[in-house]
Protein backbone atom coordinates (compact mmCIF):
# COMPACT_ATOMS: atom_id res chain seq x y z
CA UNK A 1 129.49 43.10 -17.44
CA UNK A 2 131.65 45.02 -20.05
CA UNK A 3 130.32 47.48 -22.31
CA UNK A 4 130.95 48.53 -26.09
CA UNK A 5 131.22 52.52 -25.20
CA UNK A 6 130.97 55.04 -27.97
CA UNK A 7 134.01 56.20 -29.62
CA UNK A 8 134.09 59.96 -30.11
CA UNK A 9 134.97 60.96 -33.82
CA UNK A 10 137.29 63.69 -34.91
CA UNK A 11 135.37 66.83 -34.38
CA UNK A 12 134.80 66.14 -30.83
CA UNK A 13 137.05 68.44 -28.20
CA UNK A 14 137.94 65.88 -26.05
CA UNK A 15 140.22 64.17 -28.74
CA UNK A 16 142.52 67.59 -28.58
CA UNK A 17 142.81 67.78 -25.10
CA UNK A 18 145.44 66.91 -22.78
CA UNK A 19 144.46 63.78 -20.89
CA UNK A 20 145.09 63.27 -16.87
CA UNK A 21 147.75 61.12 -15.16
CA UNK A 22 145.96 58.15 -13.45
CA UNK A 23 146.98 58.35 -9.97
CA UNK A 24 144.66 55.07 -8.23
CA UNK A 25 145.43 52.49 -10.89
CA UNK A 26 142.86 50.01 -8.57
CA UNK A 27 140.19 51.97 -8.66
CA UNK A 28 137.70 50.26 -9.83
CA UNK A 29 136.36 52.95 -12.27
CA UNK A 30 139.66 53.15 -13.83
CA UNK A 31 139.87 48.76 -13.75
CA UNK A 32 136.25 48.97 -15.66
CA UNK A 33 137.33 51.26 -18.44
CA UNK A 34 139.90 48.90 -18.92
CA UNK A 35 137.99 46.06 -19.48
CA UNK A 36 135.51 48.48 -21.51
CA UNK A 37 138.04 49.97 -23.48
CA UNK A 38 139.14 46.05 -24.57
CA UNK A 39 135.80 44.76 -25.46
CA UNK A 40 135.02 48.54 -27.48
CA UNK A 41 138.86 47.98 -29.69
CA UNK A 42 137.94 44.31 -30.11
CA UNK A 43 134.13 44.89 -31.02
CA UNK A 44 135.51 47.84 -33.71
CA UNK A 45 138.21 45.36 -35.38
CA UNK A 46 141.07 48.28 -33.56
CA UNK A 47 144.53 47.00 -32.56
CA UNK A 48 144.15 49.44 -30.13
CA UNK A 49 142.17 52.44 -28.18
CA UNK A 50 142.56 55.17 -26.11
CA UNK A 51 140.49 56.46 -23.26
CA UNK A 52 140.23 60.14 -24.69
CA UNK A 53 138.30 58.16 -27.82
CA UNK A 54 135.37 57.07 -25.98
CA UNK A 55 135.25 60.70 -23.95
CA UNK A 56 137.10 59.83 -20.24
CA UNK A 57 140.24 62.14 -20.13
CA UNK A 58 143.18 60.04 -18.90
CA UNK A 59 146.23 58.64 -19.73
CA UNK A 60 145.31 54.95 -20.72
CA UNK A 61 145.52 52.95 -23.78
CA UNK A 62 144.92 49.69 -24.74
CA UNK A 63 147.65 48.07 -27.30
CA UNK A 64 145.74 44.85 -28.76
CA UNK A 65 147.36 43.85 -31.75
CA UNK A 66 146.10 40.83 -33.89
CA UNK A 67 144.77 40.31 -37.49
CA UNK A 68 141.90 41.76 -38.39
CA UNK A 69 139.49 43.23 -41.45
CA UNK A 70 141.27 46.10 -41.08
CA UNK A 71 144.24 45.12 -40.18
CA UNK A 72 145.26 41.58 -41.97
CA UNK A 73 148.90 40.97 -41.34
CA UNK A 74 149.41 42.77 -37.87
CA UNK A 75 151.32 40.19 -34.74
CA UNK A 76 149.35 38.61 -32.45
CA UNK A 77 149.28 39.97 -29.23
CA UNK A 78 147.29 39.89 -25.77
CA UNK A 79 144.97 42.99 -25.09
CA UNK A 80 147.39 45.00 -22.72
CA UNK A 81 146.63 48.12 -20.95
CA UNK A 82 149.17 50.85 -20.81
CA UNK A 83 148.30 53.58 -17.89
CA UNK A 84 150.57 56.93 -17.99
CA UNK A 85 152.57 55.66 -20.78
CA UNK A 86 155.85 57.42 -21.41
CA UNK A 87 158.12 57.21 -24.55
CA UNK A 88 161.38 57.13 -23.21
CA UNK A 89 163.87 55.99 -26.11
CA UNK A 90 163.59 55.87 -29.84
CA UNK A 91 165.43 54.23 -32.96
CA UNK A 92 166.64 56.83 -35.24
CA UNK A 93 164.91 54.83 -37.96
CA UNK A 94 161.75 56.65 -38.88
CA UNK A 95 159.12 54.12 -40.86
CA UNK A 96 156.13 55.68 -43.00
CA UNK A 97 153.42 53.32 -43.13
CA UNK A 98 149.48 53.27 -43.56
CA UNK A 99 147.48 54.35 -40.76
CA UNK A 100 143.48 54.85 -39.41
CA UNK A 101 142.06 55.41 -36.72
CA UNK A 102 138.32 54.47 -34.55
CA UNK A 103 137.63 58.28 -34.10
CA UNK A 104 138.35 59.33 -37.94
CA UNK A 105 136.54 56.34 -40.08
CA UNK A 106 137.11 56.00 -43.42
CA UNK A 107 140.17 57.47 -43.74
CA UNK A 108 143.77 56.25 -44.01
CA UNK A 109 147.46 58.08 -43.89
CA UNK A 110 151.04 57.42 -44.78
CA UNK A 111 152.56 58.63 -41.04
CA UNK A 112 156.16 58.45 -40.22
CA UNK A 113 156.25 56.86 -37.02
CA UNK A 114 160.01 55.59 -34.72
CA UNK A 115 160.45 51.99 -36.02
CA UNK A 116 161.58 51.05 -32.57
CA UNK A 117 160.57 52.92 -28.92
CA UNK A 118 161.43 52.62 -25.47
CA UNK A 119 158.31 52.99 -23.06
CA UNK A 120 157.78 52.87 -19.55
CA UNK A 121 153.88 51.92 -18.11
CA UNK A 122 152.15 50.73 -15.55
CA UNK A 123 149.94 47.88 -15.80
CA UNK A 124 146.84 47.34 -14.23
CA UNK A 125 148.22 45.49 -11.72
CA UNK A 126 150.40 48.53 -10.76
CA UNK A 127 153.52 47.58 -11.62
CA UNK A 128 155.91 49.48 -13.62
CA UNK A 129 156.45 47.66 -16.83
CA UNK A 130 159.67 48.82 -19.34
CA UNK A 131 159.70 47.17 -23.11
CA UNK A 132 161.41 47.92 -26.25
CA UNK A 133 158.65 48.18 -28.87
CA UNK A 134 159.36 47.82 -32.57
CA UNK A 135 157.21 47.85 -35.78
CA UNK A 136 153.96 47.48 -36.15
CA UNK A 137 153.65 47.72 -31.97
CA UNK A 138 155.68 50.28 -31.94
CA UNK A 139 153.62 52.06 -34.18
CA UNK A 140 150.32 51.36 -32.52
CA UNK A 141 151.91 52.75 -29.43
CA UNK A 142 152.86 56.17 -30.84
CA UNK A 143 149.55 56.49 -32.46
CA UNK A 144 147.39 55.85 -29.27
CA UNK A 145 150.23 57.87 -27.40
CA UNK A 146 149.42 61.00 -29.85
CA UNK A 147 145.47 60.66 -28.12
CA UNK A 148 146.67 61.50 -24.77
CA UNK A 149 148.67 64.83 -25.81
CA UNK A 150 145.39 65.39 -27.82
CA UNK A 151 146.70 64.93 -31.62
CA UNK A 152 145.27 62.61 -34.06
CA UNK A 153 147.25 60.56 -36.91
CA UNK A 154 146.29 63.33 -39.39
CA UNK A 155 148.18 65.94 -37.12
CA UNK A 156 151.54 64.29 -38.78
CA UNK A 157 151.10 63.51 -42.79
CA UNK A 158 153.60 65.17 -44.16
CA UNK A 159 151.70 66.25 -47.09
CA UNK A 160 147.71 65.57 -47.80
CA UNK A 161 149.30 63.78 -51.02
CA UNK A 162 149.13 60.96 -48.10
CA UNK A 163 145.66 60.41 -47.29
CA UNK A 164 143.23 57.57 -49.19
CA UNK A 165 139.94 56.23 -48.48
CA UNK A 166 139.60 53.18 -46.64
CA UNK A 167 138.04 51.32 -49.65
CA UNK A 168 141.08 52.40 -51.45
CA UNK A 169 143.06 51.01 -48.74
CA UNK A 170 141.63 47.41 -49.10
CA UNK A 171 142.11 47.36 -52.69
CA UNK A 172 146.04 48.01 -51.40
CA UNK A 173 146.52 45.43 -49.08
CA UNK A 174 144.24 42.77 -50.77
């Protein structure tokens, strides 16, 4: 049975720490907070979710793009986990674009983010998976990436000239 598991808000200490390497990708704690961590992004309307955001410390994030309320004209895309994640190439072409985030409601940011990224992951089969990301993907990548090092979208606006409300937000994009 999957859970919805609380997602820590900004404030909490675990979202500025340095999350741990997975080492037993089969274990079936870590194989769980997968399927947790799914059912929690899909239950908030997220395109995505890192483990530091509902309080377990490692490196795992789940990239699950697809339209939603908060989110209208993202890809389609299936729910895939992403276990010690590694950026490994980048475009030189730097985007800004609108950002939020589970852990910091309410609140969006204009963040500069790589328009295109080379990563490196392991899935949860255990196999050692190697894309070229770009756009919107891309961008959810970097932003669940920032969890594990323990930073938060609002750790890169350039200037607080960048922030809005979420209400605002909607008004934007509808």
């Amino acid at each position: 049975m999957f859970e919805i598991l609380q997602i820590s808000q900004l404030g909490n200490p675990i979202l500025r720490q340095q999350a741990q390497t997975i080492h037993d990708v089969h274990d079936e704690r870590i194989q769980k907070l997968i399927d947790d961590l799914i059912n929690t992004a899909v239950s908030a309307n997220g395109v995505g979710i890192a483990a530091p955001q509902v309080a377990e410390s490692y490196r795992l994030f789940i990239v699950a793009s697809r339209p939603t309320l908060r989110y209208p004209n993202a890809p389609s895309m299936p729910p895939t986990a992403m276990i010690n994640p590694r950026i490994v190439g980048h475009s030189t072409e730097v985007v800004k674009d609108w950002e939020g985030c589970l852990s910091v409601p309410g609140i969006r940011g204009l963040i500069p983010r790589y328009q295109a990224i080379e990563v490196e992951y392991t899935t949860r089969d255990g196999k050692l998976e190697k894309q070229e990301l770009t756009d919107f993907v891309a961008r959810i990548f970097q932003h669940e990436y920032d969890h594990l090092d323990g930073m938060v979208f609002l750790d890169r606006l350039e200037t607080t000239k960048d922030i809005i409300t979420e209400q605002e937000y909607q008004k934007i994009i509808f």
